[in-house]
PDB file of N, CA and C in Angstrom:
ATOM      1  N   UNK A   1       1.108  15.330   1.116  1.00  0.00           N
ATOM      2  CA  UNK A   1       0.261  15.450  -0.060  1.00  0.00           C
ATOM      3  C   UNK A   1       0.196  14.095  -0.764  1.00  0.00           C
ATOM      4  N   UNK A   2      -1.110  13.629  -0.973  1.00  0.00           N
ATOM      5  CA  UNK A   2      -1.135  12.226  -1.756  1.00  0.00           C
ATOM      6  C   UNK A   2      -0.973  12.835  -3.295  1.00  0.00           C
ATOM      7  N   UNK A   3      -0.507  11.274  -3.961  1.00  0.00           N
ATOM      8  CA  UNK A   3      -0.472  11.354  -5.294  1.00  0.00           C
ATOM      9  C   UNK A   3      -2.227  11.077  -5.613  1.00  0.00           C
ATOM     10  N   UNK A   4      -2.200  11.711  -7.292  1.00  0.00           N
ATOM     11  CA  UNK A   4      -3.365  11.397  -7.669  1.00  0.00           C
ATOM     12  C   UNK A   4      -3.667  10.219  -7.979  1.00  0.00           C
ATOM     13  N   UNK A   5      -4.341   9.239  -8.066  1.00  0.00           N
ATOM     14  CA  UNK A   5      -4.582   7.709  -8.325  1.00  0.00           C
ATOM     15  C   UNK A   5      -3.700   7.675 -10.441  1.00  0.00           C
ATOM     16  N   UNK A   6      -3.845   8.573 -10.608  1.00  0.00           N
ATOM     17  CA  UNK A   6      -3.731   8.534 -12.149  1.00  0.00           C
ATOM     18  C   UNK A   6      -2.173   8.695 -12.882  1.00  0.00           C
ATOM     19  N   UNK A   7      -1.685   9.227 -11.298  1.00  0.00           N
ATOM     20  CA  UNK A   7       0.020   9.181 -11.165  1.00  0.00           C
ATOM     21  C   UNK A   7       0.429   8.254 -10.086  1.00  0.00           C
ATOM     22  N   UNK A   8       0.202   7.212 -10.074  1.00  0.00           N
ATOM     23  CA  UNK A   8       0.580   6.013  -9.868  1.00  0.00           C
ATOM     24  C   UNK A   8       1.285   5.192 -10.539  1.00  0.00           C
ATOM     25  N   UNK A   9       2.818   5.232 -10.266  1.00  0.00           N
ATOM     26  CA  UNK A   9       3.676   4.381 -11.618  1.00  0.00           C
ATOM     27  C   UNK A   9       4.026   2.782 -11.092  1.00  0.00           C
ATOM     28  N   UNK A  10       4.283   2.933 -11.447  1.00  0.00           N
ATOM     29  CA  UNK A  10       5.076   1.400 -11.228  1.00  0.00           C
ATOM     30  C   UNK A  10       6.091   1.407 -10.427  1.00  0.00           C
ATOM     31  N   UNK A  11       6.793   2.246  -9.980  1.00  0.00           N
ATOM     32  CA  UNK A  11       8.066   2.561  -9.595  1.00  0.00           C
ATOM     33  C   UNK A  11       7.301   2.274  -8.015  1.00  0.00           C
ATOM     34  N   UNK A  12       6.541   3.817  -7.523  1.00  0.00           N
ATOM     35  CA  UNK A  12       5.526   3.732  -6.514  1.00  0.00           C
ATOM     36  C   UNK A  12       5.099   3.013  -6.082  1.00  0.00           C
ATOM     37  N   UNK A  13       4.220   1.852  -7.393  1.00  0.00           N
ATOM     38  CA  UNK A  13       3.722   1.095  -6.229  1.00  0.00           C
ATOM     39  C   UNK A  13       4.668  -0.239  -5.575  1.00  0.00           C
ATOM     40  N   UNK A  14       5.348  -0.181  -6.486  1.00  0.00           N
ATOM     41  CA  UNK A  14       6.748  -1.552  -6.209  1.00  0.00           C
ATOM     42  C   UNK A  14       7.528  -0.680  -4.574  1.00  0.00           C
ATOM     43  N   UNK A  15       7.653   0.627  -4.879  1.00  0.00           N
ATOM     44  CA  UNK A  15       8.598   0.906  -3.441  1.00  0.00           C
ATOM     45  C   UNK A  15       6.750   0.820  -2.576  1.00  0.00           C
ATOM     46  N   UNK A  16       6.121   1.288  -2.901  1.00  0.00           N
ATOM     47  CA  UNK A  16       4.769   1.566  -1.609  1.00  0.00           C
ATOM     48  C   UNK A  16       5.100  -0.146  -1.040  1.00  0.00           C
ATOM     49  N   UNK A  17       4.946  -1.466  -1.825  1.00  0.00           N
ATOM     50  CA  UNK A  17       4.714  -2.579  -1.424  1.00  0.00           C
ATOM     51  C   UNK A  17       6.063  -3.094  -0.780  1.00  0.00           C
ATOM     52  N   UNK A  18       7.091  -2.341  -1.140  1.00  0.00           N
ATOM     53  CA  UNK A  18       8.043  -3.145  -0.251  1.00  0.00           C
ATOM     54  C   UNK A  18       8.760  -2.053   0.840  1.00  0.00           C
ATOM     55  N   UNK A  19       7.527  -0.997   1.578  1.00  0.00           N
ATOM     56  CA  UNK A  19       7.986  -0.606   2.205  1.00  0.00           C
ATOM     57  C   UNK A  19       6.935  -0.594   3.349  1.00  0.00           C
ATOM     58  N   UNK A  20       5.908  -1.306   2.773  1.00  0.00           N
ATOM     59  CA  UNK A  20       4.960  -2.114   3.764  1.00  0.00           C
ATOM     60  C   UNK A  20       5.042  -3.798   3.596  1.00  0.00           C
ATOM     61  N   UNK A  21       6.089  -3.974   3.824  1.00  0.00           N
ATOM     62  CA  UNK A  21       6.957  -5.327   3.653  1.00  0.00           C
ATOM     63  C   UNK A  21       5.653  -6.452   3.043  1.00  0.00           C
ATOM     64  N   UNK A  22       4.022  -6.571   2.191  1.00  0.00           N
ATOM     65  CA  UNK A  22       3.631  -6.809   1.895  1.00  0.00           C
ATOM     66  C   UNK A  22       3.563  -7.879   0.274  1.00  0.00           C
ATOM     67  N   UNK A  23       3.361  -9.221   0.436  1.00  0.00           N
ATOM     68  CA  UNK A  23       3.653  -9.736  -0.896  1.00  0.00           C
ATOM     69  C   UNK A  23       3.287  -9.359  -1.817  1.00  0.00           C
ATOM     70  N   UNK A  24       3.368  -9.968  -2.831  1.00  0.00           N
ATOM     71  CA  UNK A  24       1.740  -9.259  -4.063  1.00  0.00           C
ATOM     72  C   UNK A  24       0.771  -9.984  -4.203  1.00  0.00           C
ATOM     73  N   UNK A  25       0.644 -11.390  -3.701  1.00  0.00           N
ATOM     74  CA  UNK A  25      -0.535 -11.866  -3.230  1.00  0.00           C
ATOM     75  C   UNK A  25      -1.263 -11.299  -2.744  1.00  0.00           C
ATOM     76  N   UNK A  26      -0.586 -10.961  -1.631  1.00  0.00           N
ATOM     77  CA  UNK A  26      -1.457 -10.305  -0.371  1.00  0.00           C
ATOM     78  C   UNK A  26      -2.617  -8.738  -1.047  1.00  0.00           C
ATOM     79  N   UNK A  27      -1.426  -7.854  -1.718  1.00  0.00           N
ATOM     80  CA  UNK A  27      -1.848  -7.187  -1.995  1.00  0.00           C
ATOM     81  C   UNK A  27      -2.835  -6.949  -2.974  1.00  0.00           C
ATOM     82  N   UNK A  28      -2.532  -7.984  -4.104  1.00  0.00           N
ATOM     83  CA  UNK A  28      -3.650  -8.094  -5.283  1.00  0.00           C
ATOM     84  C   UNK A  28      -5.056  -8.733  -5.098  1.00  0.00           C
ATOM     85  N   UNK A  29      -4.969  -9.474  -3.826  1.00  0.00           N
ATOM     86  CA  UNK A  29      -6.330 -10.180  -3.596  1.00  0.00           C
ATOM     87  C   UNK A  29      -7.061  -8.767  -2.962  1.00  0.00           C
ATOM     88  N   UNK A  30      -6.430  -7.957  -2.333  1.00  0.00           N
ATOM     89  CA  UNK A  30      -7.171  -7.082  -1.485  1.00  0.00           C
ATOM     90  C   UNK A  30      -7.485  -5.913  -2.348  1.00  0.00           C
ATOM     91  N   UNK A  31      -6.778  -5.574  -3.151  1.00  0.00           N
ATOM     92  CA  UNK A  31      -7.236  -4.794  -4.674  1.00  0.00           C
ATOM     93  C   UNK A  31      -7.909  -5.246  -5.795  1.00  0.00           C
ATOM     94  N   UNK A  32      -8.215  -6.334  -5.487  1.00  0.00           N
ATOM     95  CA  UNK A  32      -9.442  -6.846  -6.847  1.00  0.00           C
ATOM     96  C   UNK A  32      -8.401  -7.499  -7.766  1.00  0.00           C
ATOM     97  N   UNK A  33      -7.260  -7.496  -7.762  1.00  0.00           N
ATOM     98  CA  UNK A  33      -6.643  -7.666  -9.041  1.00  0.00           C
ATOM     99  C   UNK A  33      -5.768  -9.100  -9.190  1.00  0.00           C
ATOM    100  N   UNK A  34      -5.200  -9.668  -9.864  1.00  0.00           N
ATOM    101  CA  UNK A  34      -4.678 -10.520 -10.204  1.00  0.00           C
ATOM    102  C   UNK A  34      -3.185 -10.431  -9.677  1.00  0.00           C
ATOM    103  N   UNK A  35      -2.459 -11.726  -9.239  1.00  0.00           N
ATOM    104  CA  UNK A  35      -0.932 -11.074  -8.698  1.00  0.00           C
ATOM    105  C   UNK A  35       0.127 -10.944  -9.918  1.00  0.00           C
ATOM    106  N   UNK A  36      -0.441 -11.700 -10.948  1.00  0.00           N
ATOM    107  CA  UNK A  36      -0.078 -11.134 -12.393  1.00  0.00           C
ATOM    108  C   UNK A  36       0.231 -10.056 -12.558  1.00  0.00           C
ATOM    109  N   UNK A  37      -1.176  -9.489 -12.416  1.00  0.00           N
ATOM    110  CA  UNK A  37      -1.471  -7.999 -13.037  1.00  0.00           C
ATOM    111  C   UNK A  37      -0.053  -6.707 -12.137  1.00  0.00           C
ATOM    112  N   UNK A  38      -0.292  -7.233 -10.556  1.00  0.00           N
ATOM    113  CA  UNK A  38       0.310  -6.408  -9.968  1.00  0.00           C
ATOM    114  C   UNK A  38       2.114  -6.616 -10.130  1.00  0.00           C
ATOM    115  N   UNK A  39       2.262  -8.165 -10.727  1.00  0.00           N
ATOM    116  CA  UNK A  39       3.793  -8.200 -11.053  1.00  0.00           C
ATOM    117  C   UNK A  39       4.391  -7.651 -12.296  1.00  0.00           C
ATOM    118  N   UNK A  40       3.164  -7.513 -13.072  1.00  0.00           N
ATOM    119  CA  UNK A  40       3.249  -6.885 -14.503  1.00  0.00           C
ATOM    120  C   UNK A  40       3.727  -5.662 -14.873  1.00  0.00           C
ATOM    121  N   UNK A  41       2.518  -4.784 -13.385  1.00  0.00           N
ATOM    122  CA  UNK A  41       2.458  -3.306 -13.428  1.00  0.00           C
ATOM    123  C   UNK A  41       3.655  -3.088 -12.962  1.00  0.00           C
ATOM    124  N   UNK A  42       4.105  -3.605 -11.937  1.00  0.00           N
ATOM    125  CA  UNK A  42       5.314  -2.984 -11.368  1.00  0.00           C
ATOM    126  C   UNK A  42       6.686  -3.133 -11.817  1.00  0.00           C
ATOM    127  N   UNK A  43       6.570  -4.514 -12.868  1.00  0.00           N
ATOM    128  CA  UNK A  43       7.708  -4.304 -13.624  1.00  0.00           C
ATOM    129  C   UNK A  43       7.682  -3.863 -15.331  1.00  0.00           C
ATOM    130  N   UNK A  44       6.912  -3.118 -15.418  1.00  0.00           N
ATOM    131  CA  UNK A  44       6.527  -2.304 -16.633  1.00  0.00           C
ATOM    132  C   UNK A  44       6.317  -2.782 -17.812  1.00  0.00           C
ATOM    133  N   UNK A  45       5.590  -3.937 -17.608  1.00  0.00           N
ATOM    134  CA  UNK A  45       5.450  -4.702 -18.934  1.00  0.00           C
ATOM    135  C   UNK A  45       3.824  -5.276 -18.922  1.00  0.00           C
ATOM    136  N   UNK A  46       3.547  -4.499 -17.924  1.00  0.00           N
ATOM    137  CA  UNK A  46       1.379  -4.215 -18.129  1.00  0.00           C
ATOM    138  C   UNK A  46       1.004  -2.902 -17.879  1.00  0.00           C
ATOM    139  N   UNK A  47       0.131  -2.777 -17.548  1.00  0.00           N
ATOM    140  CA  UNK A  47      -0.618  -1.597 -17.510  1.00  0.00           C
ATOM    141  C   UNK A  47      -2.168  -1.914 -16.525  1.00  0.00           C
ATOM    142  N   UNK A  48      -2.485  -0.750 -16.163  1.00  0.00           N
ATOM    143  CA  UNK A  48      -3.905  -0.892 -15.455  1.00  0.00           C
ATOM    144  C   UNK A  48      -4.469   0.298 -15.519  1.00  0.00           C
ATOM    145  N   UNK A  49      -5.829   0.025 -15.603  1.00  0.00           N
ATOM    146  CA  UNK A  49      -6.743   0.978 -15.749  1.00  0.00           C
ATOM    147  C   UNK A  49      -6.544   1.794 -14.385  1.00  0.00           C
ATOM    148  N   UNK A  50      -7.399   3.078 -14.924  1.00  0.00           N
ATOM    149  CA  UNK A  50      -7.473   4.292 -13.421  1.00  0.00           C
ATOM    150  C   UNK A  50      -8.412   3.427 -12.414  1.00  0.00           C
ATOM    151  N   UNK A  51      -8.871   2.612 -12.729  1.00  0.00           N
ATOM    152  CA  UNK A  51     -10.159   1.903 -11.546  1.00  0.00           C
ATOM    153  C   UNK A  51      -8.934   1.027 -10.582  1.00  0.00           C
ATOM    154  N   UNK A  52      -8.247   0.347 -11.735  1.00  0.00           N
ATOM    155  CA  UNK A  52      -7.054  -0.650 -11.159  1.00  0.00           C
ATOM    156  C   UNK A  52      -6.212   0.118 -10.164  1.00  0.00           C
ATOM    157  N   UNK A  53      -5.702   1.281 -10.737  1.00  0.00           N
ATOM    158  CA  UNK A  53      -4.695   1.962 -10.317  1.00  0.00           C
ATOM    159  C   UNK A  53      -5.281   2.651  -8.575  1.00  0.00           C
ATOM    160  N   UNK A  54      -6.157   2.870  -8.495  1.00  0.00           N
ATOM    161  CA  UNK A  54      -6.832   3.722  -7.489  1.00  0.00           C
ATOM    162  C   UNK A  54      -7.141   2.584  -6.480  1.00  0.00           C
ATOM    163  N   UNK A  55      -7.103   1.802  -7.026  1.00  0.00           N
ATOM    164  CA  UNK A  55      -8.006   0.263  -5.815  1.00  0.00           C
ATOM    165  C   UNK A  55      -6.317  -0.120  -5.405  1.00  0.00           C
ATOM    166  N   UNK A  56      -5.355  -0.384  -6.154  1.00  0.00           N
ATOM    167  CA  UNK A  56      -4.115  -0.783  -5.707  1.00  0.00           C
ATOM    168  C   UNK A  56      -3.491   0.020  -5.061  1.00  0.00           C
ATOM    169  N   UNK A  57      -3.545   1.616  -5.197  1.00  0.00           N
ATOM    170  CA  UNK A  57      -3.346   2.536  -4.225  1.00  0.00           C
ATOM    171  C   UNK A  57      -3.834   2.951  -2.869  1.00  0.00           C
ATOM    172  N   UNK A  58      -4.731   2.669  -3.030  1.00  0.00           N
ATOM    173  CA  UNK A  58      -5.668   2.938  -1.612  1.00  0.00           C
ATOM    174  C   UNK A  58      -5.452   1.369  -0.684  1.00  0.00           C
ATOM    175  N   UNK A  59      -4.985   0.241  -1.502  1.00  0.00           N
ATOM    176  CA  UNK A  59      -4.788  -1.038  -0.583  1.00  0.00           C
ATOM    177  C   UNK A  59      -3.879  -0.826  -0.151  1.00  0.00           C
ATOM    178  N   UNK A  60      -3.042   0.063  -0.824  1.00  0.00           N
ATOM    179  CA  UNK A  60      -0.974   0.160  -0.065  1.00  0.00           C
ATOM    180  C   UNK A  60      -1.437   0.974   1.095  1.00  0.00           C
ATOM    181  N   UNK A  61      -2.543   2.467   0.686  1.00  0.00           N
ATOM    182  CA  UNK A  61      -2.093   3.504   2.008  1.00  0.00           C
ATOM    183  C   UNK A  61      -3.020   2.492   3.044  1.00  0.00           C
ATOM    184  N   UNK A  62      -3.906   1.552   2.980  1.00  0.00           N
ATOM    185  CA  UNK A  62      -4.389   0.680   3.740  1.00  0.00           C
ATOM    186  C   UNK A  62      -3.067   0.100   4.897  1.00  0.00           C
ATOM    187  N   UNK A  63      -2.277  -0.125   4.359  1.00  0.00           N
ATOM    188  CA  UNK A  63      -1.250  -0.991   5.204  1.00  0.00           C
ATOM    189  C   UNK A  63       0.173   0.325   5.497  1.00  0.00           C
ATOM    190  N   UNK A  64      -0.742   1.531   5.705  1.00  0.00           N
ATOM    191  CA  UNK A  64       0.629   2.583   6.378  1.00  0.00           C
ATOM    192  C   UNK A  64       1.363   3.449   5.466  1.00  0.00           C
ATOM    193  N   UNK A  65       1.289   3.229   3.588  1.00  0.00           N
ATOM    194  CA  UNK A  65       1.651   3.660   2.908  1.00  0.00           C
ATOM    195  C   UNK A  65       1.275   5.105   2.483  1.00  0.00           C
ATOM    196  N   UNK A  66       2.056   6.285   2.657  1.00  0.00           N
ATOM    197  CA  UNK A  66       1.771   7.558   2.134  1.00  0.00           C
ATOM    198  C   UNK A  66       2.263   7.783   0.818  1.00  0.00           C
ATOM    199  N   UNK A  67       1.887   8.374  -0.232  1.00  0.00           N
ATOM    200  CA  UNK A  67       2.204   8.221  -1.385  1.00  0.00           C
ATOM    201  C   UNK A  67       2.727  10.197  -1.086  1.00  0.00           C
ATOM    202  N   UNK A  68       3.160  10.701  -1.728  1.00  0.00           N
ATOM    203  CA  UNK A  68       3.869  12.349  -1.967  1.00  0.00           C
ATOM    204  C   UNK A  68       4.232  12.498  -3.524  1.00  0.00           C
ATOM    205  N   UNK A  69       3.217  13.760  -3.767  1.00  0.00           N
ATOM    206  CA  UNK A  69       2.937  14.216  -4.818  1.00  0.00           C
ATOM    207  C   UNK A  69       4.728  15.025  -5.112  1.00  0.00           C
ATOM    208  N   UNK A  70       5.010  15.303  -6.772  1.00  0.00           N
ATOM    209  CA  UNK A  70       5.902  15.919  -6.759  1.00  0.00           C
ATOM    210  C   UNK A  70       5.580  17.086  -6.843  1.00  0.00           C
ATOM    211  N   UNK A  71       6.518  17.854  -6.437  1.00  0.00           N
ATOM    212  CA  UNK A  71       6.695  19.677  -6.556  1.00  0.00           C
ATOM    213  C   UNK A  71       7.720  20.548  -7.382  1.00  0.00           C
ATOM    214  N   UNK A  72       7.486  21.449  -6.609  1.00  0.00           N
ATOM    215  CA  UNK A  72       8.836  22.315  -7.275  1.00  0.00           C
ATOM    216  C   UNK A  72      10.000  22.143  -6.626  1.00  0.00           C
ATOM    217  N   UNK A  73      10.297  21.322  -5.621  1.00  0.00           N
ATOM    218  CA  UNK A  73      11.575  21.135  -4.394  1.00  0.00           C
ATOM    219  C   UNK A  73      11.842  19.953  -5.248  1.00  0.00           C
ATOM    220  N   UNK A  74      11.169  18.938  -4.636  1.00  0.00           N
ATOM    221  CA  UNK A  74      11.575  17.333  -4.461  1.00  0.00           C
ATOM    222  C   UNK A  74      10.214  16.498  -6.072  1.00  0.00           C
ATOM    223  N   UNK A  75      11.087  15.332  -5.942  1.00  0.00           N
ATOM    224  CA  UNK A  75       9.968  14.710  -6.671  1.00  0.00           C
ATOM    225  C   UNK A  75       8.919  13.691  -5.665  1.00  0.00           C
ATOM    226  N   UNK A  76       7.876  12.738  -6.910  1.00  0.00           N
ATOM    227  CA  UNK A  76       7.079  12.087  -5.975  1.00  0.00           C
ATOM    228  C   UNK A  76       8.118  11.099  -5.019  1.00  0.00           C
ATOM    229  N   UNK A  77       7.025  10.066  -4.000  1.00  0.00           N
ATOM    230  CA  UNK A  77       7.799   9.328  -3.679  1.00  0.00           C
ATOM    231  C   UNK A  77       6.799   8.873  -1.932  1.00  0.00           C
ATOM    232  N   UNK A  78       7.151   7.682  -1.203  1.00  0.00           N
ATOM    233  CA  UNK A  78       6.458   7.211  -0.586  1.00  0.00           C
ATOM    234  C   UNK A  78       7.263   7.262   0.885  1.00  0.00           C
ATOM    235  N   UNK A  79       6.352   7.125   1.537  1.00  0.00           N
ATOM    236  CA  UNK A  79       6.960   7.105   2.846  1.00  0.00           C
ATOM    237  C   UNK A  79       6.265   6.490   4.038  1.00  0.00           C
ATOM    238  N   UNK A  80       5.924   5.773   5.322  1.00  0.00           N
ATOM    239  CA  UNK A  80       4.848   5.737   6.159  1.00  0.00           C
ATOM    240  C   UNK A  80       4.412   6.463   6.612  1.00  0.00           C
ATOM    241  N   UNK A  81       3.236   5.976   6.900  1.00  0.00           N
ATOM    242  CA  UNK A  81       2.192   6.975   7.880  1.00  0.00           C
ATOM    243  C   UNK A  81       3.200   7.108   9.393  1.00  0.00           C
ATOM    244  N   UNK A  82       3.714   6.481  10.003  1.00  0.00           N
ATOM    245  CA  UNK A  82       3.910   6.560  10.891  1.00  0.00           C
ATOM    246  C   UNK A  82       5.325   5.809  11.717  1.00  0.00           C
ATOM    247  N   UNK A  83       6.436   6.764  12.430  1.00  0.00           N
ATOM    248  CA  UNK A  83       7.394   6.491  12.456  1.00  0.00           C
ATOM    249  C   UNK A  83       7.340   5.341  13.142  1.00  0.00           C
ATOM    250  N   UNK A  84       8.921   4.763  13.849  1.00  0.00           N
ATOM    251  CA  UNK A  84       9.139   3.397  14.313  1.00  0.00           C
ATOM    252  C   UNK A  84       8.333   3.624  16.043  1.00  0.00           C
ATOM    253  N   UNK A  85       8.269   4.646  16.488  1.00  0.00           N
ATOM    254  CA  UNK A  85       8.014   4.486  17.755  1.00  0.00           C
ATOM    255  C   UNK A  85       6.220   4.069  17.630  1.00  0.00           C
ATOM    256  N   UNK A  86       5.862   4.663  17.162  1.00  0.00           N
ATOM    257  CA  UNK A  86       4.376   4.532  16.472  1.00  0.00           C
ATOM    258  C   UNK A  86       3.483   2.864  16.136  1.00  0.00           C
ATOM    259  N   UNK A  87       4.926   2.969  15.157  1.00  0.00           N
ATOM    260  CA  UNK A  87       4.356   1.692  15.075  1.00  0.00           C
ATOM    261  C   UNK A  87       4.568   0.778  15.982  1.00  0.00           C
ATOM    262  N   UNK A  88       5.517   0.996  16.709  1.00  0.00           N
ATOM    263  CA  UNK A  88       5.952  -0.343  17.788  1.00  0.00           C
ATOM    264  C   UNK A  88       4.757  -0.191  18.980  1.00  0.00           C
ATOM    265  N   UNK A  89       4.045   0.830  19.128  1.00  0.00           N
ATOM    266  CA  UNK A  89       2.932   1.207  19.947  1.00  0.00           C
ATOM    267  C   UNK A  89       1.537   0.537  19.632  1.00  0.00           C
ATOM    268  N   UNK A  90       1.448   0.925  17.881  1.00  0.00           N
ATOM    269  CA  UNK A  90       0.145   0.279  17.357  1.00  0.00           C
ATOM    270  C   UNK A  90       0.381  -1.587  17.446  1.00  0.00           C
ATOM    271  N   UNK A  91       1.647  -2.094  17.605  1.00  0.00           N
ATOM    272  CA  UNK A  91       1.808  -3.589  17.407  1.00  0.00           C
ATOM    273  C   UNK A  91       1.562  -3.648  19.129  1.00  0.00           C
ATOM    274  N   UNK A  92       1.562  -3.115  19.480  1.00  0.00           N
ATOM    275  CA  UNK A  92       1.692  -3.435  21.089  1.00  0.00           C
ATOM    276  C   UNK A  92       0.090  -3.374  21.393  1.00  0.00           C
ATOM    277  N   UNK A  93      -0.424  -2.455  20.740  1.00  0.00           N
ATOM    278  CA  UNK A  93      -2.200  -2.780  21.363  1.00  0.00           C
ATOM    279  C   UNK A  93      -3.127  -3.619  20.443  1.00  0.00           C
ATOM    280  N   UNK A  94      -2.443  -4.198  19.397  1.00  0.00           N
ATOM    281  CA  UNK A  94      -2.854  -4.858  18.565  1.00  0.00           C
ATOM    282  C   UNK A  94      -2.994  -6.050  19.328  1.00  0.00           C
ATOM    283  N   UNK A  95      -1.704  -6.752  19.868  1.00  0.00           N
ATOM    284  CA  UNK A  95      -1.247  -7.456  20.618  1.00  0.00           C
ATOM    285  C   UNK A  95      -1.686  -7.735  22.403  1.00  0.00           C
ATOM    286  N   UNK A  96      -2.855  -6.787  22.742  1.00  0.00           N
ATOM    287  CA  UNK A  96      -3.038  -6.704  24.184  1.00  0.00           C
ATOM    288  C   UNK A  96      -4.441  -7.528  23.736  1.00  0.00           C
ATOM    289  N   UNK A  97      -5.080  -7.888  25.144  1.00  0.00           N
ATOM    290  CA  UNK A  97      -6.194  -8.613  25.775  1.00  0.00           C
ATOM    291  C   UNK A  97      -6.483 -10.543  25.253  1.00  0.00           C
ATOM    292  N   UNK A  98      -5.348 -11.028  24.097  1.00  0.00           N
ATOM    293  CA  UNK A  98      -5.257 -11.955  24.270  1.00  0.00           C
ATOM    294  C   UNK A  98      -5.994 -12.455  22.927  1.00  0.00           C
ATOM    295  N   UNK A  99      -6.274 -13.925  22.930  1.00  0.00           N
ATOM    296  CA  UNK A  99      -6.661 -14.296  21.231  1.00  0.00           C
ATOM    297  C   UNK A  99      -7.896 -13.997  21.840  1.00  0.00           C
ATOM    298  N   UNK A 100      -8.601 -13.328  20.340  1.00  0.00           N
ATOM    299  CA  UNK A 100     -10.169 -13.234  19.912  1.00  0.00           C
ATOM    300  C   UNK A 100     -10.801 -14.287  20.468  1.00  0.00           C
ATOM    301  N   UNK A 101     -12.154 -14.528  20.895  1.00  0.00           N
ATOM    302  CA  UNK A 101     -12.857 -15.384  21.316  1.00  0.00           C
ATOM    303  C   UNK A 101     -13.833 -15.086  19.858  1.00  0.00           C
ATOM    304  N   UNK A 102     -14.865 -16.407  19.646  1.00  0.00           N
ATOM    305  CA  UNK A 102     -15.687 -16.485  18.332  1.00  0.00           C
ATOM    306  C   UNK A 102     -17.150 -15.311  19.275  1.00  0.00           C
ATOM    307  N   UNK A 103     -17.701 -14.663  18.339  1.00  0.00           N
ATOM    308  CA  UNK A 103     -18.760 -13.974  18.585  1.00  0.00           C
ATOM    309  C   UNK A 103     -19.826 -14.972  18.764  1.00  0.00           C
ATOM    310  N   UNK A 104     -20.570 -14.289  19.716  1.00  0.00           N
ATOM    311  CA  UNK A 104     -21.616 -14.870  20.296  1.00  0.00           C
ATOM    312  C   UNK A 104     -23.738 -14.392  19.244  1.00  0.00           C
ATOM    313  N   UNK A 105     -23.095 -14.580  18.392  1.00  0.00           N
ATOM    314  CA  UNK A 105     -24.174 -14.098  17.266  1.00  0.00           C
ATOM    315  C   UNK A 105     -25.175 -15.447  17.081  1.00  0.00           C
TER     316      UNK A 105
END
């Protein structure tokens, strides 16, 4: 179960980004946002709009990140899309037929 973009804390997105071993460069250029903004949010001394919050969320589950809504069992909390065998599979065909050649456009 995903979280809603609007329960997106800080906590979340700090574990989402360092559990897609991702900088905050990386991540804030690809969310529109400033690496400010994203060092701010995550250490609780900014804030971001629901537009912010939803674009920085959807860049984490971009790079494997599942976000999990809380319940009546467990609370929220993040996890990957996909275990170690998985991924060592997706790096392996990532990795097949050799460097890109430039398009012929």
């Amino acid at each position: 179960m995903r979280v809603l973009p609007q329960d997106l804390t800080p906590g979340l997105a700090r574990a989402g980004r360092a559990l897609a071993q991702i900088n905050s460069l990386i991540i804030s250029e690809e969310a529109g946002l400033t690496r400010q903004q994203v060092r701010d949010f995550e250490k609780r001394v900014g804030s971001l709009t629901l537009d912010e919050k939803t674009r920085l969320q959807k860049t984490l589950e971009s790079y494997g990140v599942v976000f999990i809504a809380e319940d009546d069992q467990i609370g929220h909390g993040v996890r990957k899309r996909y275990n170690a065998s998985k991924t060592r599979q997706l790096k392996r065909w990532e990795d097949e037929g050799g460097q890109p050649g430039e398009n012929d456009y």
